[in-house]
N, C-alpha and C. Protein backbone atom coordinates (compact mmCIF):
# COMPACT_ATOMS: atom_id res chain seq x y z
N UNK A 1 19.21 -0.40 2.66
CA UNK A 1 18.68 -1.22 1.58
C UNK A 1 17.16 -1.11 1.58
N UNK A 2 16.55 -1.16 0.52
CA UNK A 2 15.39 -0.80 0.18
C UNK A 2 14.38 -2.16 -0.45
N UNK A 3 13.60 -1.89 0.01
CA UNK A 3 12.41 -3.16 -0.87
C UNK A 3 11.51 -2.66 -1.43
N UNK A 4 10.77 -3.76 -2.06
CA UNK A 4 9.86 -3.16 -3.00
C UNK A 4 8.23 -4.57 -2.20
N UNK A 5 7.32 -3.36 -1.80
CA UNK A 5 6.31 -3.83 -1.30
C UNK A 5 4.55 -3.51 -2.33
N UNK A 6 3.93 -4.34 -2.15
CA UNK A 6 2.71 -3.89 -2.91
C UNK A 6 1.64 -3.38 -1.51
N UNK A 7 1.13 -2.60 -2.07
CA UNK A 7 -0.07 -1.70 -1.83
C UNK A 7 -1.66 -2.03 -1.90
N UNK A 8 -2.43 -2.65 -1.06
CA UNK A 8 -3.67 -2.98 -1.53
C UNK A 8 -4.78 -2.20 -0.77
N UNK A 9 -6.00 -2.17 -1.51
CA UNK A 9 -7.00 -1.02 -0.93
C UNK A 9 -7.90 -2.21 0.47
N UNK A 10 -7.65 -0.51 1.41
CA UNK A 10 -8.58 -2.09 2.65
C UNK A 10 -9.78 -1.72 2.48
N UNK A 11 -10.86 -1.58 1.44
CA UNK A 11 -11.90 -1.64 1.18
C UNK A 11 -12.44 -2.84 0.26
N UNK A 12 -11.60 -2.66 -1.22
CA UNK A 12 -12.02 -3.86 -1.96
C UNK A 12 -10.89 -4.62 -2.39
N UNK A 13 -9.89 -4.86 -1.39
CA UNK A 13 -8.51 -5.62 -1.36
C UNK A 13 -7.83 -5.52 -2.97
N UNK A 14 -8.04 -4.53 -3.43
CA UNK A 14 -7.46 -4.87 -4.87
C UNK A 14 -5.90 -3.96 -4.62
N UNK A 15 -5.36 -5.37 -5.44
CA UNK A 15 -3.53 -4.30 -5.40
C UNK A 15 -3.56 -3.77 -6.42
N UNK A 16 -3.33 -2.09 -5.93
CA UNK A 16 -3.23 -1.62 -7.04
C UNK A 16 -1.64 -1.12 -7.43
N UNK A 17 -0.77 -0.49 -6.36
CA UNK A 17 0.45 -0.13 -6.61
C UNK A 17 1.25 -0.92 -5.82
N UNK A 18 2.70 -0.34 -5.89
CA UNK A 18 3.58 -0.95 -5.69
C UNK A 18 4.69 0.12 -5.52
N UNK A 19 5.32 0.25 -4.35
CA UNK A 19 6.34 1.25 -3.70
C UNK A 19 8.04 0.38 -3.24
N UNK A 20 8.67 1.64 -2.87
CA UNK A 20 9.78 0.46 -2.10
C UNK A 20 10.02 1.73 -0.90
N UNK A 21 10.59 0.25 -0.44
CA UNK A 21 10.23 0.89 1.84
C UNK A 21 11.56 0.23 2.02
N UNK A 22 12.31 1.75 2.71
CA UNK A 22 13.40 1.11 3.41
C UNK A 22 13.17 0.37 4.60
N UNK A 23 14.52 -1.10 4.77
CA UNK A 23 14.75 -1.86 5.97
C UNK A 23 14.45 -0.97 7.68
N UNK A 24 15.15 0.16 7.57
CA UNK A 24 14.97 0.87 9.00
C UNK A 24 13.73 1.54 9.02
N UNK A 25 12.39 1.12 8.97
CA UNK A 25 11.41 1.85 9.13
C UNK A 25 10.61 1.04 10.00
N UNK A 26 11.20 0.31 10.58
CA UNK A 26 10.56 -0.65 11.73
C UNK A 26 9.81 -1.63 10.93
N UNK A 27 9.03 -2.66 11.81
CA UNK A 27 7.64 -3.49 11.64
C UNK A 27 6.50 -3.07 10.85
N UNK A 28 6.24 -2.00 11.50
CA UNK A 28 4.87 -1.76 10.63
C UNK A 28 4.58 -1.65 9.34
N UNK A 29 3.33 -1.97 8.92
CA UNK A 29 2.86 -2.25 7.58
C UNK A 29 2.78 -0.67 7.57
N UNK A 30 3.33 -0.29 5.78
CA UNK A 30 2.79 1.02 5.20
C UNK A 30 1.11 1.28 5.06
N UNK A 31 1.04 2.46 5.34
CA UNK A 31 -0.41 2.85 4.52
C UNK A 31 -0.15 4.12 3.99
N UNK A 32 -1.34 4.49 2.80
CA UNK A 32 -0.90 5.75 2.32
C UNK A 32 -2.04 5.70 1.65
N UNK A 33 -2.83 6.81 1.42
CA UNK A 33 -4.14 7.46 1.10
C UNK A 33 -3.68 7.64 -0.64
N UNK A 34 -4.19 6.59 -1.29
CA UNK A 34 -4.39 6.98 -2.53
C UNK A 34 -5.18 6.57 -3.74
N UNK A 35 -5.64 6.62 -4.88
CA UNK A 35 -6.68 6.13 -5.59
C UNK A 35 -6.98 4.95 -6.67
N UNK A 36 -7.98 4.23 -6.21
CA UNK A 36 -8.33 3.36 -6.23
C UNK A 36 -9.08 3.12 -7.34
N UNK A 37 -9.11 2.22 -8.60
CA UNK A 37 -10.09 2.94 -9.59
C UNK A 37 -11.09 1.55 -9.83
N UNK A 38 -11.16 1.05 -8.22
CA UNK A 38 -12.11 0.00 -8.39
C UNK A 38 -13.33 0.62 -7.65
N UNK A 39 -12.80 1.46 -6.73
CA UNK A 39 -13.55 2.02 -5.34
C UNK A 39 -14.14 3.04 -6.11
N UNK A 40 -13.47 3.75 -7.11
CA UNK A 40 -13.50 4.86 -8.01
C UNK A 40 -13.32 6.34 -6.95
N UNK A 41 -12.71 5.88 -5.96
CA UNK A 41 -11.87 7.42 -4.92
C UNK A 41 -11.03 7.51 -4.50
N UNK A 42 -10.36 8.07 -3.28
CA UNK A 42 -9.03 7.90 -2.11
C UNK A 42 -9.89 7.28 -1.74
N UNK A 43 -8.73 6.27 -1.30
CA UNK A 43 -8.94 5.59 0.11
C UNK A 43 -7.51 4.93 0.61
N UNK A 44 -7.84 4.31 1.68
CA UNK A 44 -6.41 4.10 2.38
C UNK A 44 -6.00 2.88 1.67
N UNK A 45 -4.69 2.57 1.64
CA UNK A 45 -4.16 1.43 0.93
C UNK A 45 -2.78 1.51 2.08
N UNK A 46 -2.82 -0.43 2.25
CA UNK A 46 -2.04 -0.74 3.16
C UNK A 46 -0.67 -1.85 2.70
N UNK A 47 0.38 -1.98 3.34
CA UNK A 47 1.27 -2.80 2.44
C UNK A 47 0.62 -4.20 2.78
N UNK A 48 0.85 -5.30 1.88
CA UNK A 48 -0.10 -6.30 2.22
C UNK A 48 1.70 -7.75 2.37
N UNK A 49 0.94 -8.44 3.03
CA UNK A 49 2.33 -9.52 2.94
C UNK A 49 3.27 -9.81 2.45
């Protein structure tokens, strides 16, 4: 079973996307390098609460 988590930049906390993360992928929070059009670049974006 799968969820659906949001994505926020750990530079200027803005959520920008929104993914879904399967149950068996343990604890850890996602991150994933992608663009930000507040930062106006890549940057890392982490799953947020």
């Amino acid at each position: 079973m799968s969820k659906k988590v949001v994505l926020s930049c750990k530079d200027c906390h803005a959520r920008n996307y929104t993914t879904m993360k399967t149950d068996n992928t343990g604890s850890e929070r996602l991150t994933i390098k992608k663009y930000c059009k507040t930062c106006k670049g890549h940057t890392a974006h982490q799953e947020t609460k």
